[in-house]
PDB file of N, CA and C in Angstrom:
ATOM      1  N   UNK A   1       0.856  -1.179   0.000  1.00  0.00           N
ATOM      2  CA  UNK A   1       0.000   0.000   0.000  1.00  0.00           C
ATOM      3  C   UNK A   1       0.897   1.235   0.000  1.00  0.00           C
ATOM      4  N   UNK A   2       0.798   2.284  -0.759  1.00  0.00           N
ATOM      5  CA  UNK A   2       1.135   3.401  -0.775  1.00  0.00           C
ATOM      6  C   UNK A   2       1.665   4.089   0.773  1.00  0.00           C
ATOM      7  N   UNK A   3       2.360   4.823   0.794  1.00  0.00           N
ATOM      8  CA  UNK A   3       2.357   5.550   2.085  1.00  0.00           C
ATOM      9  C   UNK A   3       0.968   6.524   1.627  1.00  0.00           C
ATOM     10  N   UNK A   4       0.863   7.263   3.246  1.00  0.00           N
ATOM     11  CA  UNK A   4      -0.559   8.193   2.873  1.00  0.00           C
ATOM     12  C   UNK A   4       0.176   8.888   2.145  1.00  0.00           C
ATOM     13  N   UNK A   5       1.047   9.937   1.458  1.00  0.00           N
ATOM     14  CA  UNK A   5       1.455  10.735   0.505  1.00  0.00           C
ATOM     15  C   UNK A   5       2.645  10.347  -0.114  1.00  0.00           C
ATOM     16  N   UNK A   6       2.624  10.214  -1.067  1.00  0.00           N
ATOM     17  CA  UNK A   6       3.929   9.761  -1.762  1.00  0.00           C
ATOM     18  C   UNK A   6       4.070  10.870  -3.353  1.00  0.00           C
ATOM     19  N   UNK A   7       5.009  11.149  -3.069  1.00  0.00           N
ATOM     20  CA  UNK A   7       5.311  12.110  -4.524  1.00  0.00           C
ATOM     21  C   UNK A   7       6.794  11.557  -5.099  1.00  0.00           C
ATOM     22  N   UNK A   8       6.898  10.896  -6.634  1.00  0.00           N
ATOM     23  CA  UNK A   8       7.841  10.585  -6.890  1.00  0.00           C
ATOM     24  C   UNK A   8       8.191  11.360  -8.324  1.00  0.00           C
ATOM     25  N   UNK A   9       9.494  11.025  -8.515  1.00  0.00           N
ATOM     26  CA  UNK A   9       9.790  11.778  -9.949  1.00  0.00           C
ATOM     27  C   UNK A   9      10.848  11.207 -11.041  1.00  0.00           C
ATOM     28  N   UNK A  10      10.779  10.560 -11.811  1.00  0.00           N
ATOM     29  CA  UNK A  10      11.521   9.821 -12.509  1.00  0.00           C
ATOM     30  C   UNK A  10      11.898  10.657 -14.074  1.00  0.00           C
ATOM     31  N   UNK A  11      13.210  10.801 -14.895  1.00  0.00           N
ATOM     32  CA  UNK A  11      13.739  11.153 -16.420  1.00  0.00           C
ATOM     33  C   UNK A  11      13.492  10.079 -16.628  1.00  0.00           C
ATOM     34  N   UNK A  12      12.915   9.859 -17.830  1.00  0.00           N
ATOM     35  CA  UNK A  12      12.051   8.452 -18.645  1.00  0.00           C
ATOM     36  C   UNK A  12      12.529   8.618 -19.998  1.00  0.00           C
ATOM     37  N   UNK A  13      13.689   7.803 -20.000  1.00  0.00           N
ATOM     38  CA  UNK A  13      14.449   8.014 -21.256  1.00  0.00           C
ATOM     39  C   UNK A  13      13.538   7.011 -22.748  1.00  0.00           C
ATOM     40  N   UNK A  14      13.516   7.555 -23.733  1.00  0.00           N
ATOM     41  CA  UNK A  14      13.000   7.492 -24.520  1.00  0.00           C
ATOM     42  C   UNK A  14      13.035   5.864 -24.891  1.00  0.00           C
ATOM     43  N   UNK A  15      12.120   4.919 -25.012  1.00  0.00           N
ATOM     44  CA  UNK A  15      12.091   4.045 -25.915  1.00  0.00           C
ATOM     45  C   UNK A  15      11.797   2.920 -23.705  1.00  0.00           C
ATOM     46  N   UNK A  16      11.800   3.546 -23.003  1.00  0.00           N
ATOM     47  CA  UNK A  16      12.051   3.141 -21.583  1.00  0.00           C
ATOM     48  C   UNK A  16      10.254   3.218 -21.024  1.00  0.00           C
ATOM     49  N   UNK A  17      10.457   1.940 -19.917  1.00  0.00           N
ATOM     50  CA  UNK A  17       9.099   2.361 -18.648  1.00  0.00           C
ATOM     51  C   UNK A  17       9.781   2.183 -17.443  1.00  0.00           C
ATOM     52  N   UNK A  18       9.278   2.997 -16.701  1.00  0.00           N
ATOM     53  CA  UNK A  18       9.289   2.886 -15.394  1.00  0.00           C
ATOM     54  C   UNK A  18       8.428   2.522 -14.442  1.00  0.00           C
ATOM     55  N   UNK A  19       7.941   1.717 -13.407  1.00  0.00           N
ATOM     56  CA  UNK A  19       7.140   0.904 -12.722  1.00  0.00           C
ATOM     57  C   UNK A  19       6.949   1.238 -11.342  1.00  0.00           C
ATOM     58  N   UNK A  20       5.452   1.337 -10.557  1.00  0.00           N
ATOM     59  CA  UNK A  20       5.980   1.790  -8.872  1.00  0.00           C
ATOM     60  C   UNK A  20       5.161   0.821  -8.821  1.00  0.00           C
ATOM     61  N   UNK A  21       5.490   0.084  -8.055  1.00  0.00           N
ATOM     62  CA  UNK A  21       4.675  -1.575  -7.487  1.00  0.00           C
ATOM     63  C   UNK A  21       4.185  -1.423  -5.888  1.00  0.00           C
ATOM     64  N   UNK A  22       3.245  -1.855  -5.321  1.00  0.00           N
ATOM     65  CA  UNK A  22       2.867  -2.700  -4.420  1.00  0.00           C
ATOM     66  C   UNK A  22       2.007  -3.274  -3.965  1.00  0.00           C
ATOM     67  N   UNK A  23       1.670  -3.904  -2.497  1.00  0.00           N
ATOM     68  CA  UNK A  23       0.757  -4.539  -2.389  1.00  0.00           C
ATOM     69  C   UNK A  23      -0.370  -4.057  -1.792  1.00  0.00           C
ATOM     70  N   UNK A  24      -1.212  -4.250  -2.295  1.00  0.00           N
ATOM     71  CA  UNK A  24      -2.829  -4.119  -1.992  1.00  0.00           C
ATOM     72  C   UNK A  24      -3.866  -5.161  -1.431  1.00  0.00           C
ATOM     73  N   UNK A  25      -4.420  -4.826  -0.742  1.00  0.00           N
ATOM     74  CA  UNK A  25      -5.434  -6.207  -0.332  1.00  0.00           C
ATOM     75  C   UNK A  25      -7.370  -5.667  -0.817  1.00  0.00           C
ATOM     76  N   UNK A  26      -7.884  -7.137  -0.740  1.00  0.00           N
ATOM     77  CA  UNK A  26      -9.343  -6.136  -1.477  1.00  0.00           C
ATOM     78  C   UNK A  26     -10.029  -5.324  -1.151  1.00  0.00           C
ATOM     79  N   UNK A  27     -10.412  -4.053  -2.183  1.00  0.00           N
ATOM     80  CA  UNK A  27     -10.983  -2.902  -1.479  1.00  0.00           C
ATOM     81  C   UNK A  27     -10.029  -1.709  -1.395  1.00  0.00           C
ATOM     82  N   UNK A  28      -8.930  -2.058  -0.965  1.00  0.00           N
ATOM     83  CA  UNK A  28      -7.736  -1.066  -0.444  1.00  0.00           C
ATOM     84  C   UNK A  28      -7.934  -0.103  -1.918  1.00  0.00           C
ATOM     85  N   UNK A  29      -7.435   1.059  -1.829  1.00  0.00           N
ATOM     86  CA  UNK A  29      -7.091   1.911  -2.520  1.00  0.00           C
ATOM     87  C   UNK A  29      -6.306   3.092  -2.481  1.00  0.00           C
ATOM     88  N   UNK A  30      -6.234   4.426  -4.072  1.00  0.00           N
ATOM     89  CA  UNK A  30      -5.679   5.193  -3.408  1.00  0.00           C
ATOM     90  C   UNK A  30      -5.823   6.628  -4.501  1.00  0.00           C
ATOM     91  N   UNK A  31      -5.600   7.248  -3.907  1.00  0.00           N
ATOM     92  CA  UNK A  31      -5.683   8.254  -5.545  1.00  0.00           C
ATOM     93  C   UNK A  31      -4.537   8.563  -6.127  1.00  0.00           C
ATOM     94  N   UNK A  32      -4.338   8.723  -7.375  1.00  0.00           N
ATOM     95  CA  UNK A  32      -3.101   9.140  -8.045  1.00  0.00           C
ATOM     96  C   UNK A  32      -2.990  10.150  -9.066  1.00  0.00           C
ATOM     97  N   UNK A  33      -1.981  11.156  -9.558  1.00  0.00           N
ATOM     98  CA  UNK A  33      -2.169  12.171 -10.581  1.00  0.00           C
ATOM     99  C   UNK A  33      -0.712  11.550 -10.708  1.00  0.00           C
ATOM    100  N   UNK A  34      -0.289  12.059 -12.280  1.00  0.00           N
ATOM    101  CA  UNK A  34       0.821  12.434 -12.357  1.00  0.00           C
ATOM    102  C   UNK A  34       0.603  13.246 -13.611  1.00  0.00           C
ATOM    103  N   UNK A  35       1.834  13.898 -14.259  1.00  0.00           N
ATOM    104  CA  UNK A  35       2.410  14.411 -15.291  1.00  0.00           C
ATOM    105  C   UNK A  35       3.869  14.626 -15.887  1.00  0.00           C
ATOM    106  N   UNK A  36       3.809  14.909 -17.029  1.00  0.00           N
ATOM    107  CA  UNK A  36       5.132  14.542 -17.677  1.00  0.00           C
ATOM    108  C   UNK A  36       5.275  16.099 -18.837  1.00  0.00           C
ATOM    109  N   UNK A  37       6.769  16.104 -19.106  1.00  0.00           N
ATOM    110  CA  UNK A  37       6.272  17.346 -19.953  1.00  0.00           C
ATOM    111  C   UNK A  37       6.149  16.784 -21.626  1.00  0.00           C
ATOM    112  N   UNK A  38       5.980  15.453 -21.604  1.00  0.00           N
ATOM    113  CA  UNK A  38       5.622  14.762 -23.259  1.00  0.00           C
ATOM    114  C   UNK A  38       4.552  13.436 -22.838  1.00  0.00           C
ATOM    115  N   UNK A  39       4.117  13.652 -23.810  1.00  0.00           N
ATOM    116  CA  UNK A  39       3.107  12.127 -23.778  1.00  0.00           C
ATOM    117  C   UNK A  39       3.996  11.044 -23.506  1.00  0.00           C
ATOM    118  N   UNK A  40       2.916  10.057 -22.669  1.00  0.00           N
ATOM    119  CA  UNK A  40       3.695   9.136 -22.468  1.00  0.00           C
ATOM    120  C   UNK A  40       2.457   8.023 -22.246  1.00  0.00           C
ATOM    121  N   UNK A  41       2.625   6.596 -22.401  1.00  0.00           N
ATOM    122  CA  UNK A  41       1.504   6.092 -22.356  1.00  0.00           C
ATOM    123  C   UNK A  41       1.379   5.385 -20.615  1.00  0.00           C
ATOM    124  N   UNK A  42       0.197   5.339 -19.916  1.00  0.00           N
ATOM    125  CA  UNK A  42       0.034   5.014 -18.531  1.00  0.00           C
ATOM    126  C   UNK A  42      -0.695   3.992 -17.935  1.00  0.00           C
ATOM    127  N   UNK A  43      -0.292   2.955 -17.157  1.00  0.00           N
ATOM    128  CA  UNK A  43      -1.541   1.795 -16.971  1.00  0.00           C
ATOM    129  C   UNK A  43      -1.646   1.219 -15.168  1.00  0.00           C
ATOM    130  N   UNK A  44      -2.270   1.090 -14.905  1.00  0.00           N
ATOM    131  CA  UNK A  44      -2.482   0.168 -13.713  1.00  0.00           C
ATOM    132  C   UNK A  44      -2.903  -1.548 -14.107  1.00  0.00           C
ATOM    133  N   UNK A  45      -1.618  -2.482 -13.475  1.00  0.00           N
ATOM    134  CA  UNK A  45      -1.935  -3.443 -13.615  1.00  0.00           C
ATOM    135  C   UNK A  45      -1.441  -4.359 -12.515  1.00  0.00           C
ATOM    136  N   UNK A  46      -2.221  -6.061 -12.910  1.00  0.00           N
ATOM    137  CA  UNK A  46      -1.916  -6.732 -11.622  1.00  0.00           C
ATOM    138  C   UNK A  46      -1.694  -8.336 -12.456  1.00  0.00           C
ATOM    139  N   UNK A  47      -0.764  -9.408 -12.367  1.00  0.00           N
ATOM    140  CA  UNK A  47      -0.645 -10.425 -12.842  1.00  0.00           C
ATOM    141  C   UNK A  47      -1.227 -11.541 -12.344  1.00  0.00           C
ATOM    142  N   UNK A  48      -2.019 -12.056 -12.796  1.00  0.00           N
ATOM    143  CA  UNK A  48      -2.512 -13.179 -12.330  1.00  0.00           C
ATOM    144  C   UNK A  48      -1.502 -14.624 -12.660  1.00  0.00           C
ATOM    145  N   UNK A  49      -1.791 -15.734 -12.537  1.00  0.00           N
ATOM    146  CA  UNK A  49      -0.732 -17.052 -13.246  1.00  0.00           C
ATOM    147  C   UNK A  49      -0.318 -16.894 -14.162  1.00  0.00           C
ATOM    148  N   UNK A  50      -1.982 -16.830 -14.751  1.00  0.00           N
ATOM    149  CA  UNK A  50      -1.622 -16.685 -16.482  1.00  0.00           C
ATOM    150  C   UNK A  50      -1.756 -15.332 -17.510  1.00  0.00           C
ATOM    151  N   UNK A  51      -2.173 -14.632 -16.660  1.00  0.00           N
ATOM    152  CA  UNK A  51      -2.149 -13.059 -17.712  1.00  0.00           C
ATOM    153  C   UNK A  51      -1.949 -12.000 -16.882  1.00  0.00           C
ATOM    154  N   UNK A  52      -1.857 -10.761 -17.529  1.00  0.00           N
ATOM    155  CA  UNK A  52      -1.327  -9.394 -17.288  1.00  0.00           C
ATOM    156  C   UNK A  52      -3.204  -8.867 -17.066  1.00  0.00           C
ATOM    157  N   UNK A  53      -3.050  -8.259 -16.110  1.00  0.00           N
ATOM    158  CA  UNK A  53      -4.915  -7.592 -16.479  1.00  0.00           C
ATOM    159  C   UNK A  53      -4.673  -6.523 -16.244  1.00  0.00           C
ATOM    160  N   UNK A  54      -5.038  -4.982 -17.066  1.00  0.00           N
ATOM    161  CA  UNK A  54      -4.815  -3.884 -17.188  1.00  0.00           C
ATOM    162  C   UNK A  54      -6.276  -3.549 -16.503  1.00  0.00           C
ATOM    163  N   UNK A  55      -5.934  -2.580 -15.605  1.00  0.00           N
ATOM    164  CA  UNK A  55      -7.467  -1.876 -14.875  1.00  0.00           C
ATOM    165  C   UNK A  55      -7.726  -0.446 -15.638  1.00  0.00           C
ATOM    166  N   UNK A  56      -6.560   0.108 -15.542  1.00  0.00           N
ATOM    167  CA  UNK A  56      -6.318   1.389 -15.831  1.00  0.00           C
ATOM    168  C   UNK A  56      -5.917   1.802 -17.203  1.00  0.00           C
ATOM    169  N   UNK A  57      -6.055   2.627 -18.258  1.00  0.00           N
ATOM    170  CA  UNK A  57      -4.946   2.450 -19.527  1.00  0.00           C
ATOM    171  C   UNK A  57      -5.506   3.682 -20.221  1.00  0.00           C
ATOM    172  N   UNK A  58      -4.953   4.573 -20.217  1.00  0.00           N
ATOM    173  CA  UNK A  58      -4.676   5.724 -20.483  1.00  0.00           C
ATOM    174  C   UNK A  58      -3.090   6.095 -21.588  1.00  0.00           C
ATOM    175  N   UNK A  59      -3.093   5.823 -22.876  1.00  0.00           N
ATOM    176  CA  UNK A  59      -2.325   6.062 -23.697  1.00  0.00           C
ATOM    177  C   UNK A  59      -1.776   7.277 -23.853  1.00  0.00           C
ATOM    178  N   UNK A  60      -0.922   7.932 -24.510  1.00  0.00           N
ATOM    179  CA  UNK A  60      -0.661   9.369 -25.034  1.00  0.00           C
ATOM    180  C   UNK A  60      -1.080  10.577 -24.487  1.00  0.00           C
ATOM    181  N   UNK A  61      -1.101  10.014 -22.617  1.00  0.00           N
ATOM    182  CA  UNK A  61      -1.200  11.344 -21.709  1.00  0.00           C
ATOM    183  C   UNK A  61      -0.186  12.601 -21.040  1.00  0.00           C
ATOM    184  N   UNK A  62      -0.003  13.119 -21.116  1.00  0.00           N
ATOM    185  CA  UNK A  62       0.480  14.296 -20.210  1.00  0.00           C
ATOM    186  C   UNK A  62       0.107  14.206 -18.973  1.00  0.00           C
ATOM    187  N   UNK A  63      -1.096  14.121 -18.655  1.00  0.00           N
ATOM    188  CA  UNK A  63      -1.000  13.799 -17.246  1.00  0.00           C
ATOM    189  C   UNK A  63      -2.898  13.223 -17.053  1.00  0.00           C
ATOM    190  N   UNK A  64      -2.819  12.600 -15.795  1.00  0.00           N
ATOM    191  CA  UNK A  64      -4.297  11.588 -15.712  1.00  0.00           C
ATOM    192  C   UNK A  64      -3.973  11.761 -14.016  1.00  0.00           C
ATOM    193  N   UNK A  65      -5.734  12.234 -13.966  1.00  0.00           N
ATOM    194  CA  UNK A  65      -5.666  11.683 -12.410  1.00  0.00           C
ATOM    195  C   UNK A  65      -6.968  10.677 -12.096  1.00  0.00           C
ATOM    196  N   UNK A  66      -6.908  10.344 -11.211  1.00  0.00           N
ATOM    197  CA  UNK A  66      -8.001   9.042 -10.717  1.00  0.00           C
ATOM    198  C   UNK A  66      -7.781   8.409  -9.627  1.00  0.00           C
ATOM    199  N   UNK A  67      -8.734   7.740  -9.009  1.00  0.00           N
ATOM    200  CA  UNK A  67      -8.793   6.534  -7.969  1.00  0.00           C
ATOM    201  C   UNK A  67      -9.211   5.400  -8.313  1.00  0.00           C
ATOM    202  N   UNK A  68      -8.405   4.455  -7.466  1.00  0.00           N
ATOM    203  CA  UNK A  68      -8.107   3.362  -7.785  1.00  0.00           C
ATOM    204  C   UNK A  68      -8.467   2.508  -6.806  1.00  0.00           C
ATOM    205  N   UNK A  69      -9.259   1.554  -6.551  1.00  0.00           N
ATOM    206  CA  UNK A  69      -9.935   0.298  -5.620  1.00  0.00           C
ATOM    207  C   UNK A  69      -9.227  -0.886  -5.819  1.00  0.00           C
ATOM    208  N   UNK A  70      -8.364  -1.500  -5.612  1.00  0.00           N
ATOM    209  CA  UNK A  70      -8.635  -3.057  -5.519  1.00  0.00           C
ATOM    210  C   UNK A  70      -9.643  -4.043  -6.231  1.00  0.00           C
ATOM    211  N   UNK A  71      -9.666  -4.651  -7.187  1.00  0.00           N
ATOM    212  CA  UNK A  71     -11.088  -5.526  -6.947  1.00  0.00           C
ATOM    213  C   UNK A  71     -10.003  -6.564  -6.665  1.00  0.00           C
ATOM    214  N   UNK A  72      -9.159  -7.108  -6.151  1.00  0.00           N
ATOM    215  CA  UNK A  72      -8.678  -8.340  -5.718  1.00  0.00           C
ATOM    216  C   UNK A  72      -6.998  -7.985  -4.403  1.00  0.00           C
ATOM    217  N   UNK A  73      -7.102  -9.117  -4.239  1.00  0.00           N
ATOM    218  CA  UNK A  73      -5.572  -9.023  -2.916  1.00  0.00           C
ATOM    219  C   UNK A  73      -4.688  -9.336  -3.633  1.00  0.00           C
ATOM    220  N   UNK A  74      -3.485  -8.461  -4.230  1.00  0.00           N
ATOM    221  CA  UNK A  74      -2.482  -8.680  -5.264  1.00  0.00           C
ATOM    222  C   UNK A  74      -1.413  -7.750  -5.115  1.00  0.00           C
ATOM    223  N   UNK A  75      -0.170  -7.667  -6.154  1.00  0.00           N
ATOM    224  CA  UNK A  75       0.289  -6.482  -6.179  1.00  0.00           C
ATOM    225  C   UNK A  75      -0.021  -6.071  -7.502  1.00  0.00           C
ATOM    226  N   UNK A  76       0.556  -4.795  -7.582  1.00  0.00           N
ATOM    227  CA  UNK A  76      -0.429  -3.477  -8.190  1.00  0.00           C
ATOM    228  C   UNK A  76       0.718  -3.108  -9.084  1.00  0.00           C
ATOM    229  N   UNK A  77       0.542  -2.453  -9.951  1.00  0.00           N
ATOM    230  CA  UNK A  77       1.946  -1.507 -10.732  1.00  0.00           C
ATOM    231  C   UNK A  77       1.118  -0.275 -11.534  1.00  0.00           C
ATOM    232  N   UNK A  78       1.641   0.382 -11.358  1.00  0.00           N
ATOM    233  CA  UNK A  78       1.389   1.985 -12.220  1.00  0.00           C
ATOM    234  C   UNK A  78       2.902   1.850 -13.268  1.00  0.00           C
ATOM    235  N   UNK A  79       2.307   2.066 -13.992  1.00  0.00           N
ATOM    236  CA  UNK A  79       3.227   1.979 -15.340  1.00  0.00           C
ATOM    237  C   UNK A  79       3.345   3.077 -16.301  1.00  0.00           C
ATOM    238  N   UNK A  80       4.538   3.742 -16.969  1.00  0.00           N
ATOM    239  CA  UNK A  80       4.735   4.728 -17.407  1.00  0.00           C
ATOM    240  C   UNK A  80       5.864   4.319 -18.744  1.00  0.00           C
ATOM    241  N   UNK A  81       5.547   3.698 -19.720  1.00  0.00           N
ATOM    242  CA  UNK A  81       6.246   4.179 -21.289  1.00  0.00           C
ATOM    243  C   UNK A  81       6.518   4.950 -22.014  1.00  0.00           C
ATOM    244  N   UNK A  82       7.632   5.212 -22.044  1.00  0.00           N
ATOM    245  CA  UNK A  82       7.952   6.319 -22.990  1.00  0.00           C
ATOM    246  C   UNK A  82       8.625   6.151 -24.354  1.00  0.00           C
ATOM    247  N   UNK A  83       7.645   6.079 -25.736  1.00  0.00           N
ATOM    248  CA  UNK A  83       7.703   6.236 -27.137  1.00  0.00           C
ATOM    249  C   UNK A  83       7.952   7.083 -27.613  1.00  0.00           C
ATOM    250  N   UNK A  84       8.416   8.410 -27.152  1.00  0.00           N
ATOM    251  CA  UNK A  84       8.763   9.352 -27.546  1.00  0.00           C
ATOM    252  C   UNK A  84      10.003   9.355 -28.174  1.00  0.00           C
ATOM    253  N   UNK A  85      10.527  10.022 -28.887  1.00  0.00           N
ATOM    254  CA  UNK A  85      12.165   9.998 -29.296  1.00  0.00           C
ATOM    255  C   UNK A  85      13.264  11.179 -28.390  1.00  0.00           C
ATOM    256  N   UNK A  86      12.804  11.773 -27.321  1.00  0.00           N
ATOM    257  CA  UNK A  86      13.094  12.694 -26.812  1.00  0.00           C
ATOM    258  C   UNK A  86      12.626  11.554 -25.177  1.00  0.00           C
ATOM    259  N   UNK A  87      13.713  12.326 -23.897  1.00  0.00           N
ATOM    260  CA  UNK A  87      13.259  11.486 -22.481  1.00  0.00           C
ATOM    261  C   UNK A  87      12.323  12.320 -22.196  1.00  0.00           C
ATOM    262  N   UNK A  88      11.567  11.706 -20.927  1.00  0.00           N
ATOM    263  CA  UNK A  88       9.981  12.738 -20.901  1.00  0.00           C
ATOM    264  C   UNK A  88      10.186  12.591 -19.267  1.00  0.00           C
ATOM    265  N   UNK A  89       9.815  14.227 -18.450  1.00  0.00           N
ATOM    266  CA  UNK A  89      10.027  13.967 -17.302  1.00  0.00           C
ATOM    267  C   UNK A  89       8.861  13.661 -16.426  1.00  0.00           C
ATOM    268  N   UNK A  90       8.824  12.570 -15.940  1.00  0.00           N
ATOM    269  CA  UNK A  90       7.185  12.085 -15.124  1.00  0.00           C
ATOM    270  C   UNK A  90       7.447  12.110 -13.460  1.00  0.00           C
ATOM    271  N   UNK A  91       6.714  12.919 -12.890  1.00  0.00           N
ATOM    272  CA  UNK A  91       5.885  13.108 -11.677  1.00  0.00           C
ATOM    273  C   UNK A  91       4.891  12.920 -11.586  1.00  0.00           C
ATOM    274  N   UNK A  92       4.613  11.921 -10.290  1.00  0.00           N
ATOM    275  CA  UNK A  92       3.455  11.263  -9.913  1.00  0.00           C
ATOM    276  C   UNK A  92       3.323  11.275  -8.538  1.00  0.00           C
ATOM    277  N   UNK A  93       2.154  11.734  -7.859  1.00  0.00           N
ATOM    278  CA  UNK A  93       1.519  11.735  -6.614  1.00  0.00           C
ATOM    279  C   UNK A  93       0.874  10.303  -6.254  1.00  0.00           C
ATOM    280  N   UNK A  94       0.843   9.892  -5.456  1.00  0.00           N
ATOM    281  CA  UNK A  94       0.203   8.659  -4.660  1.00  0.00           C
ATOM    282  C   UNK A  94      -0.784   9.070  -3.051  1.00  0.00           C
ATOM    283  N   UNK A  95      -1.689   8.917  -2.793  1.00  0.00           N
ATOM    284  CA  UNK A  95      -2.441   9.279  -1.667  1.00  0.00           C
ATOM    285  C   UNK A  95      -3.075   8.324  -1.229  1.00  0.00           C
ATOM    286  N   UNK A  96      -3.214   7.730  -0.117  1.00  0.00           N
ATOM    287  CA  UNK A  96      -3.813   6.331   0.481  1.00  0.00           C
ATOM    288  C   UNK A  96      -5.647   6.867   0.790  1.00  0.00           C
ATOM    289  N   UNK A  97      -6.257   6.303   0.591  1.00  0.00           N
ATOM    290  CA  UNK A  97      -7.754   6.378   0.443  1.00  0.00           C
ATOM    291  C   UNK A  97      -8.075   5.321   1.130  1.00  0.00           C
ATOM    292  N   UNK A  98      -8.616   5.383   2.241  1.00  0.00           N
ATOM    293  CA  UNK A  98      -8.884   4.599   3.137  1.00  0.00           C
ATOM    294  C   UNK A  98     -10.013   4.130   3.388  1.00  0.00           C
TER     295      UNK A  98
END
């Protein structure tokens, strides 16, 4: 689970993702914004055995905010790609929602 405030900031070199992972149990949640100064594509996901399941997926954003629930006890990843040909700088907020 998130700390209650978390602000991080990553250079997202071009053709690169960067990942903030953890664990969640069901229900748990949290809110999140970030932004970047280039598009970049953005997802919330969680792996099951056999597949990747995307909750979240927000392509070719600058920046997205939202809350986020649990529907299962797993770990979590916020995901950030960068297709750009130029690095793109991404800041992202995390807030525990209780």
């Amino acid at each position: 689970m998130p700390k209650s405030s978390s602000v991080k900031f990553r250079s997202l070199e071009s053709g690169k993702a960067v990942e903030d992972c953890f664990a969640l149990g069901k229900g748990q949640g949290f809110i999140y914004f970030f932004e970047s100064n280039h598009e970049v594509d953005f997802n919330i996901y969680y792996k099951t055995d056999h597949q990747y399941v995307f909750t979240v997926d927000a392509p070719k954003a600058k920046h997205v905010r939202g809350r986020f629930k649990a529907p299962r006890q797993n770990n979590y990843c916020l995901m950030w790609t960068n297709d750009q040909e130029s690095a793109a700088e991404v800041t992202w907020t995390l807030l525990s929602d209780a």
